[in-house]
PDB file of N, CA and C in Angstrom:
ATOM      1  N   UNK A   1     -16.999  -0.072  63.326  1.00  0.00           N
ATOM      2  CA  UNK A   1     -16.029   0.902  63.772  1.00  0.00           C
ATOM      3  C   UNK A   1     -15.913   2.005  62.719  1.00  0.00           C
ATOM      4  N   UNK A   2     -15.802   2.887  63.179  1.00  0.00           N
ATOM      5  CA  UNK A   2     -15.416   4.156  62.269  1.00  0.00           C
ATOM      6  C   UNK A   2     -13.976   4.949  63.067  1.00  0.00           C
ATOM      7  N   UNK A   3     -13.380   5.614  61.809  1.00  0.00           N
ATOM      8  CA  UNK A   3     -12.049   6.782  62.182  1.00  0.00           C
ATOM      9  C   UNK A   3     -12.518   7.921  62.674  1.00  0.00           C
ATOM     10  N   UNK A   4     -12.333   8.195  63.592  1.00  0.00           N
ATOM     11  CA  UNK A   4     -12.118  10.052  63.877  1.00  0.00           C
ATOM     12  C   UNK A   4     -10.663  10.715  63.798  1.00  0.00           C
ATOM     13  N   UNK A   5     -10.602  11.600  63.547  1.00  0.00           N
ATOM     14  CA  UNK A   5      -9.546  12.599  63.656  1.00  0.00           C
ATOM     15  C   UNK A   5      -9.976  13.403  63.730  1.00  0.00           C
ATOM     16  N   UNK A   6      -8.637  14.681  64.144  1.00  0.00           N
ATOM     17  CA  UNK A   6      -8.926  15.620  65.008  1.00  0.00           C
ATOM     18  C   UNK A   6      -7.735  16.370  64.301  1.00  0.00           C
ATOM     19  N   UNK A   7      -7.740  17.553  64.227  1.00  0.00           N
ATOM     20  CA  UNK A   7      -6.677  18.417  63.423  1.00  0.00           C
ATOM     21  C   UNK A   7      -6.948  19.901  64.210  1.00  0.00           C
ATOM     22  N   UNK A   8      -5.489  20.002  64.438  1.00  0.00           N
ATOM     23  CA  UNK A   8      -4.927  21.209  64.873  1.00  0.00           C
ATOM     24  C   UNK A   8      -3.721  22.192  64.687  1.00  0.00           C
ATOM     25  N   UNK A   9      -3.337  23.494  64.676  1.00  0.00           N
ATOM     26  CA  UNK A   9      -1.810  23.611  64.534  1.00  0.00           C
ATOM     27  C   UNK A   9      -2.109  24.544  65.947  1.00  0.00           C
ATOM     28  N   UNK A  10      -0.515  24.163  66.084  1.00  0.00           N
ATOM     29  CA  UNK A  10       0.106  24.678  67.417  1.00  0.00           C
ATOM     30  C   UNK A  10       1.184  25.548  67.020  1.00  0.00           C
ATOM     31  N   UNK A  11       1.419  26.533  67.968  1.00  0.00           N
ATOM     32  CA  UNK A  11       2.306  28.136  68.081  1.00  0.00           C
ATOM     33  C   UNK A  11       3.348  27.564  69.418  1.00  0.00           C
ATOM     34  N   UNK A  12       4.744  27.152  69.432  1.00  0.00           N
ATOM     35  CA  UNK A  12       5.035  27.093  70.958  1.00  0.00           C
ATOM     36  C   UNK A  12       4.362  26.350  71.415  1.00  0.00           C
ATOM     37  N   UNK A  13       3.906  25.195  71.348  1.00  0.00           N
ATOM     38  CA  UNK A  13       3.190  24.232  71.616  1.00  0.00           C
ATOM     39  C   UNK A  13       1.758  24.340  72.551  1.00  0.00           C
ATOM     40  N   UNK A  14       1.166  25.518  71.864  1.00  0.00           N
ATOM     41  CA  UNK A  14      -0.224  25.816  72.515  1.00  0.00           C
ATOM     42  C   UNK A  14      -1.309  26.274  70.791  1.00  0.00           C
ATOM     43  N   UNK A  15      -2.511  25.393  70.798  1.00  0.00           N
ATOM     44  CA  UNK A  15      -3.328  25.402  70.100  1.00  0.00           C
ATOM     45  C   UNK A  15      -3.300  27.170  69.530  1.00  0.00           C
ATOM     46  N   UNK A  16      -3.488  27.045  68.237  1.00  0.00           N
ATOM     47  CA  UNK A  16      -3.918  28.743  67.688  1.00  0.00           C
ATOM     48  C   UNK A  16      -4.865  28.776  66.763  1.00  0.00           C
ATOM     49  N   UNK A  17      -4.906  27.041  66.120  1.00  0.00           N
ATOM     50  CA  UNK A  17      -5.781  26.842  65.010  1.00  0.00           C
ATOM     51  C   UNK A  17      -6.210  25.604  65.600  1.00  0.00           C
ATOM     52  N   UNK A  18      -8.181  25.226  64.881  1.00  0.00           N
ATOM     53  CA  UNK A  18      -8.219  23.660  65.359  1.00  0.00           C
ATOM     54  C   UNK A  18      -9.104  24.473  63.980  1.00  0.00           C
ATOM     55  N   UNK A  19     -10.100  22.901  64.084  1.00  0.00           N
ATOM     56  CA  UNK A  19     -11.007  22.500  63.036  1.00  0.00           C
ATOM     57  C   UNK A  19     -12.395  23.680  64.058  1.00  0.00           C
ATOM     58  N   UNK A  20     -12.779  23.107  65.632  1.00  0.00           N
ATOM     59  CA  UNK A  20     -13.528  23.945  66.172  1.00  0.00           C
ATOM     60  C   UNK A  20     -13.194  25.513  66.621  1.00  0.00           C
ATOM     61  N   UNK A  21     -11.877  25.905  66.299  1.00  0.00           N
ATOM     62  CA  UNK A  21     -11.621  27.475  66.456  1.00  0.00           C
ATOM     63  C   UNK A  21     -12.270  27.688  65.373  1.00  0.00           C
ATOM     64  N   UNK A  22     -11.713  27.282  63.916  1.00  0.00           N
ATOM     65  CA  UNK A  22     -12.003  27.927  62.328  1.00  0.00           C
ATOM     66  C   UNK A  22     -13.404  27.968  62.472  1.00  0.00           C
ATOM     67  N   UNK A  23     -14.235  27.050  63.054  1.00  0.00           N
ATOM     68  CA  UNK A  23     -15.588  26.896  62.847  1.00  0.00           C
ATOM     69  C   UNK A  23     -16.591  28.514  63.637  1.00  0.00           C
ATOM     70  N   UNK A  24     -15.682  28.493  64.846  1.00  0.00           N
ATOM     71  CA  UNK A  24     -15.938  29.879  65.780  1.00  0.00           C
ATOM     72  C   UNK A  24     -16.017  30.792  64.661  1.00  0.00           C
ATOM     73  N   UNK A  25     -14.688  30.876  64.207  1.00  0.00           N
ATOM     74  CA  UNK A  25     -14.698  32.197  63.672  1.00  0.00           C
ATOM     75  C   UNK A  25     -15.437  32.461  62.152  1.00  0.00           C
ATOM     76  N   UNK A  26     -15.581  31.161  61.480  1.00  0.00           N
ATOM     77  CA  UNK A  26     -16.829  31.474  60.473  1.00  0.00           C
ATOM     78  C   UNK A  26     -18.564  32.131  60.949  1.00  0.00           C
ATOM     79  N   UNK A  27     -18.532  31.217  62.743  1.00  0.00           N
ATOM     80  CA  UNK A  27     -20.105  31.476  62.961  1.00  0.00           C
ATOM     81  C   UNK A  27     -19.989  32.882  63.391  1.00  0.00           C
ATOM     82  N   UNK A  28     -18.640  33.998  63.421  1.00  0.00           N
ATOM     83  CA  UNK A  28     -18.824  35.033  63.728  1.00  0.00           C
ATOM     84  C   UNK A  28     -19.016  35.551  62.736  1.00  0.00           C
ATOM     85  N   UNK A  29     -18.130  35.114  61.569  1.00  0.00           N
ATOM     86  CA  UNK A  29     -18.293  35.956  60.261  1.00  0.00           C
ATOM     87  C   UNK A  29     -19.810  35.952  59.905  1.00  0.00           C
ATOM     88  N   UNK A  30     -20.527  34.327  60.143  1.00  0.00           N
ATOM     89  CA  UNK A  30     -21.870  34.511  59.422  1.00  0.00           C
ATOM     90  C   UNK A  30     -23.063  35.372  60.312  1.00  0.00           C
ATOM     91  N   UNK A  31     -22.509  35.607  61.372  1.00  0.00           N
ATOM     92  CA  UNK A  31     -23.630  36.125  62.371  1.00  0.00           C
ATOM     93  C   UNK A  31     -23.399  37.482  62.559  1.00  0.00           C
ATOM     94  N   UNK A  32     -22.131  38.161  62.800  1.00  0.00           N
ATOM     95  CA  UNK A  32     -21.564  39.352  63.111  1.00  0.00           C
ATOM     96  C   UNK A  32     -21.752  39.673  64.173  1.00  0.00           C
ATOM     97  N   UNK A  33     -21.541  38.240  65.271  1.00  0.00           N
ATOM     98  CA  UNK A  33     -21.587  38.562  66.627  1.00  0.00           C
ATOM     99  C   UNK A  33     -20.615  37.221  67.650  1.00  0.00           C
ATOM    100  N   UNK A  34     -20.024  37.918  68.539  1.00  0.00           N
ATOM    101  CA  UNK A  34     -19.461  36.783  69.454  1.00  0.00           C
ATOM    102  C   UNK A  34     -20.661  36.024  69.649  1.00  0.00           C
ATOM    103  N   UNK A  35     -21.297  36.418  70.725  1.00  0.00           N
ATOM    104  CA  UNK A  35     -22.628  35.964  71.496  1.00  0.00           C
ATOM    105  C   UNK A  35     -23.356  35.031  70.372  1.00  0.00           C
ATOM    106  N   UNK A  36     -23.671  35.486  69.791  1.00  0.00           N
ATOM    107  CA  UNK A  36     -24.835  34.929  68.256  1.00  0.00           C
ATOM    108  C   UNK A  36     -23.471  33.498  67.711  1.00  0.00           C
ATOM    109  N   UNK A  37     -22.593  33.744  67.891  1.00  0.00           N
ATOM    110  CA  UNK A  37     -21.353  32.605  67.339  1.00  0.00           C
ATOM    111  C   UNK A  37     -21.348  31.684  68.645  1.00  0.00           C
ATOM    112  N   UNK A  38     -21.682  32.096  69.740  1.00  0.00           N
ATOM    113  CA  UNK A  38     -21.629  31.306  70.700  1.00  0.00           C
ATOM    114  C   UNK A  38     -22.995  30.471  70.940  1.00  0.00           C
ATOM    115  N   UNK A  39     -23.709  31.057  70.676  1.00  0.00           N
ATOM    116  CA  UNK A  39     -25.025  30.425  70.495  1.00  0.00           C
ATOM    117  C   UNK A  39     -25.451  29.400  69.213  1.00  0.00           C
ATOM    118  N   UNK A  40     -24.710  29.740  68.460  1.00  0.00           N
ATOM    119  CA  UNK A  40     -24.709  28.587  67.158  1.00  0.00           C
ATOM    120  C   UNK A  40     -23.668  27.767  67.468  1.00  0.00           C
ATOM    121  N   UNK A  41     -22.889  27.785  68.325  1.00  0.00           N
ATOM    122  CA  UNK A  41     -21.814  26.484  68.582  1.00  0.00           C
ATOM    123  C   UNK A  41     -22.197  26.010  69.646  1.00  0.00           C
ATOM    124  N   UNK A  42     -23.175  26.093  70.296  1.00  0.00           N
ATOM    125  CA  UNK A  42     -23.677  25.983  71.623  1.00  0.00           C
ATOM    126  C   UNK A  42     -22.794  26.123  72.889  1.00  0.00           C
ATOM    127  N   UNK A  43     -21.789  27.083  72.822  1.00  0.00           N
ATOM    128  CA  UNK A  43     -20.977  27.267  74.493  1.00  0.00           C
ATOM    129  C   UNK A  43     -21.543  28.213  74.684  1.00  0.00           C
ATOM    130  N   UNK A  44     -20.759  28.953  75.853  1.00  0.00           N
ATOM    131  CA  UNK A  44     -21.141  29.933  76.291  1.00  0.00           C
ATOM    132  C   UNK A  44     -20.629  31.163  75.643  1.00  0.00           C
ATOM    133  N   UNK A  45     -20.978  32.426  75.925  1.00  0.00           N
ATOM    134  CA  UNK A  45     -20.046  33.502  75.248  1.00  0.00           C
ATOM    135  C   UNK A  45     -19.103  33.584  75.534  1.00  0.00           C
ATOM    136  N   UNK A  46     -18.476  33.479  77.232  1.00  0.00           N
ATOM    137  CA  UNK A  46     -17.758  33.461  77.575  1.00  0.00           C
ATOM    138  C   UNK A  46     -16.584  32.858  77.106  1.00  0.00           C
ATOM    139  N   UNK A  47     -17.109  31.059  77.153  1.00  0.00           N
ATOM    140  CA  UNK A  47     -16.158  30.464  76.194  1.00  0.00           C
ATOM    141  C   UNK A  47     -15.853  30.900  74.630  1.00  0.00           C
ATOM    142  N   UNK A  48     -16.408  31.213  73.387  1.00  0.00           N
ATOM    143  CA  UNK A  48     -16.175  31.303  72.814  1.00  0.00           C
ATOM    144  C   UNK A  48     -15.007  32.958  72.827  1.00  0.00           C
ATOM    145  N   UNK A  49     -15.282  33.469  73.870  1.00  0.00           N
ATOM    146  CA  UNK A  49     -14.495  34.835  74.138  1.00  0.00           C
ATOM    147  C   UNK A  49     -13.109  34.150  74.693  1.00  0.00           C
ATOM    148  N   UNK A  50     -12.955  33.343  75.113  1.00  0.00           N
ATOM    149  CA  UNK A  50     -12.052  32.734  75.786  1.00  0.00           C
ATOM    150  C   UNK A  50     -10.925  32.663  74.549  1.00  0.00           C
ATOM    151  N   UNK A  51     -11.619  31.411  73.959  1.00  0.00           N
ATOM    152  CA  UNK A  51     -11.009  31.122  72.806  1.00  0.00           C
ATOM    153  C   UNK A  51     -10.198  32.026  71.365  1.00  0.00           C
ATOM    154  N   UNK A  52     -11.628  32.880  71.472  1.00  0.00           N
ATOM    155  CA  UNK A  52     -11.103  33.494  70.457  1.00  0.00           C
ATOM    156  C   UNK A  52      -9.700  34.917  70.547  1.00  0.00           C
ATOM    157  N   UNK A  53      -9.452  35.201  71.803  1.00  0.00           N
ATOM    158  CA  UNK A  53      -8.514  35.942  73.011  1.00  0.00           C
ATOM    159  C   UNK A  53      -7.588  35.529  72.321  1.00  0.00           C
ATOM    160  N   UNK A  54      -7.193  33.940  73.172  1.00  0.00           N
ATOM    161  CA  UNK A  54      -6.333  32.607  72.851  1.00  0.00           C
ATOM    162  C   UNK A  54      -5.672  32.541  71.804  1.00  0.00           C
ATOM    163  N   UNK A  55      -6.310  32.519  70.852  1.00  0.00           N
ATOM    164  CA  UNK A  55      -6.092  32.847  68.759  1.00  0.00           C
ATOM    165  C   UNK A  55      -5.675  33.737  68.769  1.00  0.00           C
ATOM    166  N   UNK A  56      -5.736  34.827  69.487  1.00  0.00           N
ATOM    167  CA  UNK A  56      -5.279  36.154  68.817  1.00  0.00           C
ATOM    168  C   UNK A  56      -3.715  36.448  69.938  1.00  0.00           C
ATOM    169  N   UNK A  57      -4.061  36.238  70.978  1.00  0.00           N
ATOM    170  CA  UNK A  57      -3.039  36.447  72.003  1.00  0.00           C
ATOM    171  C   UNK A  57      -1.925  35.399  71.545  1.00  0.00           C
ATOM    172  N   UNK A  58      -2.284  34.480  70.844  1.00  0.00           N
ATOM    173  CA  UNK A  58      -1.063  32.903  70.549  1.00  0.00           C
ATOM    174  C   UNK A  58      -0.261  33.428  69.155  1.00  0.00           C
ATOM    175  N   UNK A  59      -1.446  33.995  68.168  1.00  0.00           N
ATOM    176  CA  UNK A  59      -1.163  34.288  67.195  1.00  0.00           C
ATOM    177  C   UNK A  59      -0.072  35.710  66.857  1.00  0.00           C
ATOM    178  N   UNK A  60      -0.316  36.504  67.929  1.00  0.00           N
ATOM    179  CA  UNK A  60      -0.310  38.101  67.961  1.00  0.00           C
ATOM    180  C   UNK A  60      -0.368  38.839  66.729  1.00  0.00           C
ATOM    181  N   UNK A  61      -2.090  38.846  66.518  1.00  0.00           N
ATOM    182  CA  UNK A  61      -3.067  39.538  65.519  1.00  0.00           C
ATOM    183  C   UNK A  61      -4.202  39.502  65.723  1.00  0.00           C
ATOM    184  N   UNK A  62      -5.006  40.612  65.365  1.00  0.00           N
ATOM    185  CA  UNK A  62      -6.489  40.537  65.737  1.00  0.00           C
ATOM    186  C   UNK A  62      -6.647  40.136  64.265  1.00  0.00           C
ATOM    187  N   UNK A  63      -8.368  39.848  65.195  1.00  0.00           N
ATOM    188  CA  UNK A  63      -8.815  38.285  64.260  1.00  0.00           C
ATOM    189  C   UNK A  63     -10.260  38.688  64.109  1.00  0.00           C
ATOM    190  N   UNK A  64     -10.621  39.617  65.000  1.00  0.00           N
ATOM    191  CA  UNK A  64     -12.116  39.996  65.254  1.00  0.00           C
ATOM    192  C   UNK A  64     -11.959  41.741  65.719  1.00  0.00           C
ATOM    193  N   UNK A  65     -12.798  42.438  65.145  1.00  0.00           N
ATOM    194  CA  UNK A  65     -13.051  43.535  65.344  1.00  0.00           C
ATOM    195  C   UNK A  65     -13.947  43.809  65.984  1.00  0.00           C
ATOM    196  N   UNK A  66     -14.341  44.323  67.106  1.00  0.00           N
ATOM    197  CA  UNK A  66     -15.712  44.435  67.142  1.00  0.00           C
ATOM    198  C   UNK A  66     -16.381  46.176  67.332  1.00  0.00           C
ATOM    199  N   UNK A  67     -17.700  46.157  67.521  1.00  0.00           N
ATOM    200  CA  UNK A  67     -18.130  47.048  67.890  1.00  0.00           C
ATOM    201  C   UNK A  67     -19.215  47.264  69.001  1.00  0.00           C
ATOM    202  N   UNK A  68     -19.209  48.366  69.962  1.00  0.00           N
ATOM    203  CA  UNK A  68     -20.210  48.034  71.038  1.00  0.00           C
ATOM    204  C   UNK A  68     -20.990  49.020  71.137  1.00  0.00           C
ATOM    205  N   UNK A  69     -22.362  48.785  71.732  1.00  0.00           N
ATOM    206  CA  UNK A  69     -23.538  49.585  71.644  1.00  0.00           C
ATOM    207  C   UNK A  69     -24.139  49.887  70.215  1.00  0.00           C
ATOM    208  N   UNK A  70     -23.996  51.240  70.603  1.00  0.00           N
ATOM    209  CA  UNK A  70     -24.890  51.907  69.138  1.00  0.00           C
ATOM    210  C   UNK A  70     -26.203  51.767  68.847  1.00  0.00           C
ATOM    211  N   UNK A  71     -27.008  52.151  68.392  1.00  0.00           N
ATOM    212  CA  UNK A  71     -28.221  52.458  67.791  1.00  0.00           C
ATOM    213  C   UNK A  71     -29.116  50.317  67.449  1.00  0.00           C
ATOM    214  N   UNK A  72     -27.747  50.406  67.032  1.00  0.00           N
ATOM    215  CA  UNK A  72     -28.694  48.722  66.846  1.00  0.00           C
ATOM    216  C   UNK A  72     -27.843  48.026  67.356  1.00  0.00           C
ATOM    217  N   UNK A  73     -27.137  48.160  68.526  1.00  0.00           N
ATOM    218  CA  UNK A  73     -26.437  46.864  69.343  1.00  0.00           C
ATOM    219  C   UNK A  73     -24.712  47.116  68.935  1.00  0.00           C
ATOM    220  N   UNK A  74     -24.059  46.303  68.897  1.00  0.00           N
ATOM    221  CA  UNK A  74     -22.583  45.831  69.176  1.00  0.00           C
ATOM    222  C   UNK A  74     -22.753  45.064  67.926  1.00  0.00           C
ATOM    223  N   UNK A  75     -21.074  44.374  67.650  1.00  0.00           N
ATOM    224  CA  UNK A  75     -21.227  43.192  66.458  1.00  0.00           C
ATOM    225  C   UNK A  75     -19.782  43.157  66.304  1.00  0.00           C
ATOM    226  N   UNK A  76     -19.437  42.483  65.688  1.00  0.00           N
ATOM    227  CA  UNK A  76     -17.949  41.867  65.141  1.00  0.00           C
ATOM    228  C   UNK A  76     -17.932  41.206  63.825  1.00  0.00           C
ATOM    229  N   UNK A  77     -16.957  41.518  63.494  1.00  0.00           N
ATOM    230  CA  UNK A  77     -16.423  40.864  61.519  1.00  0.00           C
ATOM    231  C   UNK A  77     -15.337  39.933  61.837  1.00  0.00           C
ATOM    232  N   UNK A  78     -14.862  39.503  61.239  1.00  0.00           N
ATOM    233  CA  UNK A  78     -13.585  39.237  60.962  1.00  0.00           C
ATOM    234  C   UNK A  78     -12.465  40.200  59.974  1.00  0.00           C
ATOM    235  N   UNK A  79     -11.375  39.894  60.870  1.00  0.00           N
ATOM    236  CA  UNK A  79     -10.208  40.790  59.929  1.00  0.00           C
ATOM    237  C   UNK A  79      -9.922  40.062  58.466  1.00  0.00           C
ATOM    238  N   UNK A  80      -9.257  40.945  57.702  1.00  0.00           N
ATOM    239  CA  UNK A  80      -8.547  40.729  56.509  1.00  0.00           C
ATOM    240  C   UNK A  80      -7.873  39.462  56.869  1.00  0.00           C
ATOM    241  N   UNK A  81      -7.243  39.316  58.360  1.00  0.00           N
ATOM    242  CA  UNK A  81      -6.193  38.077  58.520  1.00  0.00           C
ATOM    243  C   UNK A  81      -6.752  37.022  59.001  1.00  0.00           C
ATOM    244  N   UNK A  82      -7.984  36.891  59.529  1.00  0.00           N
ATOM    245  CA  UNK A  82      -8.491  36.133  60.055  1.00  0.00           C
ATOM    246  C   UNK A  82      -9.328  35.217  58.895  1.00  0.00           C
ATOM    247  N   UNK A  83      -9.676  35.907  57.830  1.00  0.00           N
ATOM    248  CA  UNK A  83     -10.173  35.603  56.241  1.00  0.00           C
ATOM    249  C   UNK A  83      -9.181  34.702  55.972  1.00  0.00           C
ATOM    250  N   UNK A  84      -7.784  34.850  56.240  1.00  0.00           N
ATOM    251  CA  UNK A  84      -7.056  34.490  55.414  1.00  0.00           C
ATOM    252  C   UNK A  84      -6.520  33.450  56.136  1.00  0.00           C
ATOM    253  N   UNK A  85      -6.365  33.321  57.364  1.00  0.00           N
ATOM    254  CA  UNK A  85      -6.126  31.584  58.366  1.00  0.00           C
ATOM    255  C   UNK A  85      -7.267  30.929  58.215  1.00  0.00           C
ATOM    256  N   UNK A  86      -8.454  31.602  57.585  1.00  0.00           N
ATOM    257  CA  UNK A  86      -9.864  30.295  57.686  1.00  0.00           C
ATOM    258  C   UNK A  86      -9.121  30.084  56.484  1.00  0.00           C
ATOM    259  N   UNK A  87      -8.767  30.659  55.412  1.00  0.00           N
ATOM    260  CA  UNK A  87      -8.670  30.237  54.042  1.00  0.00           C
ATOM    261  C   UNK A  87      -7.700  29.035  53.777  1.00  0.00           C
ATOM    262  N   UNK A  88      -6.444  29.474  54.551  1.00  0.00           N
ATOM    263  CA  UNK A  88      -5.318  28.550  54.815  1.00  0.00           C
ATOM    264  C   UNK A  88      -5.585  27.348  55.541  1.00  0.00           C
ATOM    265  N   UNK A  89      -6.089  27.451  56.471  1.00  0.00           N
ATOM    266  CA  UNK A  89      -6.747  26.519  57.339  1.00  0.00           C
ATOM    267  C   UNK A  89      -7.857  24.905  56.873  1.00  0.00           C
ATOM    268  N   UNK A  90      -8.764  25.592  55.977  1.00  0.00           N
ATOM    269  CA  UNK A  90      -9.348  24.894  54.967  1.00  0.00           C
ATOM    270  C   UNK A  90      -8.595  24.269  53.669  1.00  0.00           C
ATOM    271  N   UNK A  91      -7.619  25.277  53.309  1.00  0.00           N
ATOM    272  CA  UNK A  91      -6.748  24.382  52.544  1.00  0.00           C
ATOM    273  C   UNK A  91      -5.752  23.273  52.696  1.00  0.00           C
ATOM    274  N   UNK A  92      -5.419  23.499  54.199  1.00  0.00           N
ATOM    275  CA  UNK A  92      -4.542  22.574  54.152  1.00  0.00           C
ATOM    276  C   UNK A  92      -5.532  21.036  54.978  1.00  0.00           C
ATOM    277  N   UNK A  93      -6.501  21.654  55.369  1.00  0.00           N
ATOM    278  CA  UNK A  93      -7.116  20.382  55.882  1.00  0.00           C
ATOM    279  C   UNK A  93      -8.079  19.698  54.859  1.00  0.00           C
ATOM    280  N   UNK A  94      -8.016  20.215  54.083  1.00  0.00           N
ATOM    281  CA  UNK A  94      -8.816  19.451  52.605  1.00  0.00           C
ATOM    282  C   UNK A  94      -8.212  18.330  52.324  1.00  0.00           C
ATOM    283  N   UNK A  95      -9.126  17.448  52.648  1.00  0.00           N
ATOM    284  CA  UNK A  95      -8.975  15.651  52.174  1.00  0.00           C
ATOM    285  C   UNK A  95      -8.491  14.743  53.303  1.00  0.00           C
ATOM    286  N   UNK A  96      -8.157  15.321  54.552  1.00  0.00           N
ATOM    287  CA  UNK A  96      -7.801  14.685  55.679  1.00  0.00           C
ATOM    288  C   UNK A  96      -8.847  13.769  56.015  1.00  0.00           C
ATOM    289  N   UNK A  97     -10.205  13.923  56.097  1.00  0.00           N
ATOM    290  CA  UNK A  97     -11.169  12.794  56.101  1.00  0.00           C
ATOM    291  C   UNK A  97     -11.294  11.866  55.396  1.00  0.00           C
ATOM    292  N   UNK A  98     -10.930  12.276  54.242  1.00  0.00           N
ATOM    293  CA  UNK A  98     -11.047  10.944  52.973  1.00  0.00           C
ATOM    294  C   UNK A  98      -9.631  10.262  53.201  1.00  0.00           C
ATOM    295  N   UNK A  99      -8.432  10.478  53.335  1.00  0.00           N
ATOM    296  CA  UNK A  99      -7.130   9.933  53.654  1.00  0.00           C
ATOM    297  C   UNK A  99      -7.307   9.437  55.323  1.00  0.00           C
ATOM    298  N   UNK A 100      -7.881   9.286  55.749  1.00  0.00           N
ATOM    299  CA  UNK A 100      -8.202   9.078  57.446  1.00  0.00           C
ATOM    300  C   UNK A 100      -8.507   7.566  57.197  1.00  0.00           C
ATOM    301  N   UNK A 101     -10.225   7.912  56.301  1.00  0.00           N
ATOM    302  CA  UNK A 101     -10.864   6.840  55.950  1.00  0.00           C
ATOM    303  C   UNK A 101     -10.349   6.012  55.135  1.00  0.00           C
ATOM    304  N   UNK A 102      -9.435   6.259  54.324  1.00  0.00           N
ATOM    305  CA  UNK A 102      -8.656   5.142  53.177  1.00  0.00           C
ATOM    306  C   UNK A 102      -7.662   4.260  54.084  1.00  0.00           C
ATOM    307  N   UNK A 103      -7.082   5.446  54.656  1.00  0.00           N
ATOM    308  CA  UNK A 103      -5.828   4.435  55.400  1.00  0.00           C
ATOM    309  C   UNK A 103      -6.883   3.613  56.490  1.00  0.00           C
ATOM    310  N   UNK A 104      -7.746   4.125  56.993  1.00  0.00           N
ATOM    311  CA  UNK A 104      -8.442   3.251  58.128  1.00  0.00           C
ATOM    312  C   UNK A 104      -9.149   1.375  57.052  1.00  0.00           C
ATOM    313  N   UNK A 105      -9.126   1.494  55.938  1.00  0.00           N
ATOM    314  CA  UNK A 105      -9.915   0.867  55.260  1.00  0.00           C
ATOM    315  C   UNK A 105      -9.005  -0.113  55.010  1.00  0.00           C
ATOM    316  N   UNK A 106      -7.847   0.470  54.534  1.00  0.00           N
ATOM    317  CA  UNK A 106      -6.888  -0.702  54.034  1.00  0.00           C
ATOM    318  C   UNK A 106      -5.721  -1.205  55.503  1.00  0.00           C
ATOM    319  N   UNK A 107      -6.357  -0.529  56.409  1.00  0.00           N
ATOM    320  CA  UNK A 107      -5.589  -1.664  58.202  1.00  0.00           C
ATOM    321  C   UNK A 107      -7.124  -2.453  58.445  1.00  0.00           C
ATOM    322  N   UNK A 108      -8.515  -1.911  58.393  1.00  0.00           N
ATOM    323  CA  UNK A 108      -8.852  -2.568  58.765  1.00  0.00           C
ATOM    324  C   UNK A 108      -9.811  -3.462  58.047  1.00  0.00           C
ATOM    325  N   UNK A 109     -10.036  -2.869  56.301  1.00  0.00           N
ATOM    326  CA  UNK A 109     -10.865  -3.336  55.550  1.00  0.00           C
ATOM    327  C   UNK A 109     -12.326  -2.878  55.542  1.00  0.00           C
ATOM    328  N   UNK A 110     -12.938  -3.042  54.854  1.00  0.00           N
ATOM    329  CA  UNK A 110     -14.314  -2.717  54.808  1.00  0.00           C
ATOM    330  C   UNK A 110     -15.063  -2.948  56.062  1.00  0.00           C
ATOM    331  N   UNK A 111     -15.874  -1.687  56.293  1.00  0.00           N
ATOM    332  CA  UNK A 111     -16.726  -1.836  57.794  1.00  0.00           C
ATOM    333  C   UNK A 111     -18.087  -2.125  57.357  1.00  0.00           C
TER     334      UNK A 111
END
C-alpha cells in the first residue's frame, strides 16, 4: 500500500489553487503558450483554457497575459501575480509528501 494526497485551496468553496493548476501554469511559463501547456499536460487546450479562466475569474486577477498572431504566432507569460501564487503555493506545500508518508508509516508501519 502506498499514501496519496491531494492538495488544494479553495476561494468560497470553489478550487483557485491545486497541485495540477500550479503545474498548468508553470508549463505555460516554460513554454509561453496555452496550447504548448496543454500539450505537455496532455488535455486539451480547451481544458487547460477552462481552467486557467477559473483561477483567474475565482481569484479576480490575471494570471496569464497573452498575445495573438504576429509575425511568429501568439504566446502567453505569466503575471508578476501569478509568479507569486506558484511561489506561495510551493511554499506552503513543501513537505506534505514526506508528512503524508510518516504519518502513513507510523498507522500502518513499514510497507
Amino acid at each position: 500500500m502506498q499514501p496519496k494526497s491531494n492538495l488544494w485551496i479553495e476561494k468560497d468553496g470553489e478550487v483557485v489553487l491545486s497541485r495540477w493548476r500550479v503545474n498548468l501554469l508553470r508549463a505555460i511559463d516554460e513554454t509561453g503558450s496555452i496550447s504548448a501547456a496543454a500539450e505537455k499536460m496532455k488535455v486539451s487546450y480547451h481544458r487547460a483554457w477552462e481552467k486557467l479562466h477559473e483561477m483567474e475569474t475565482r481569484l479576480g486577477v490575471a494570471l496569464v497575459e497573452t498575445q495573438t498572431g504576429g509575425e511568429h504566432g501568439g504566446g502567453a507569460r505569466l503575471t508578476a501575480t501569478a509568479h507569486d501564487y506558484v511561489a506561495r503555493f510551493e511554499q506552503f506545500s513543501q513537505g506534505i509528501d514526506e508528512t503524508v508518508a510518516r504519518r502513513f508509516a507510523q498507522a500502518f508501519g513499514p510497507q
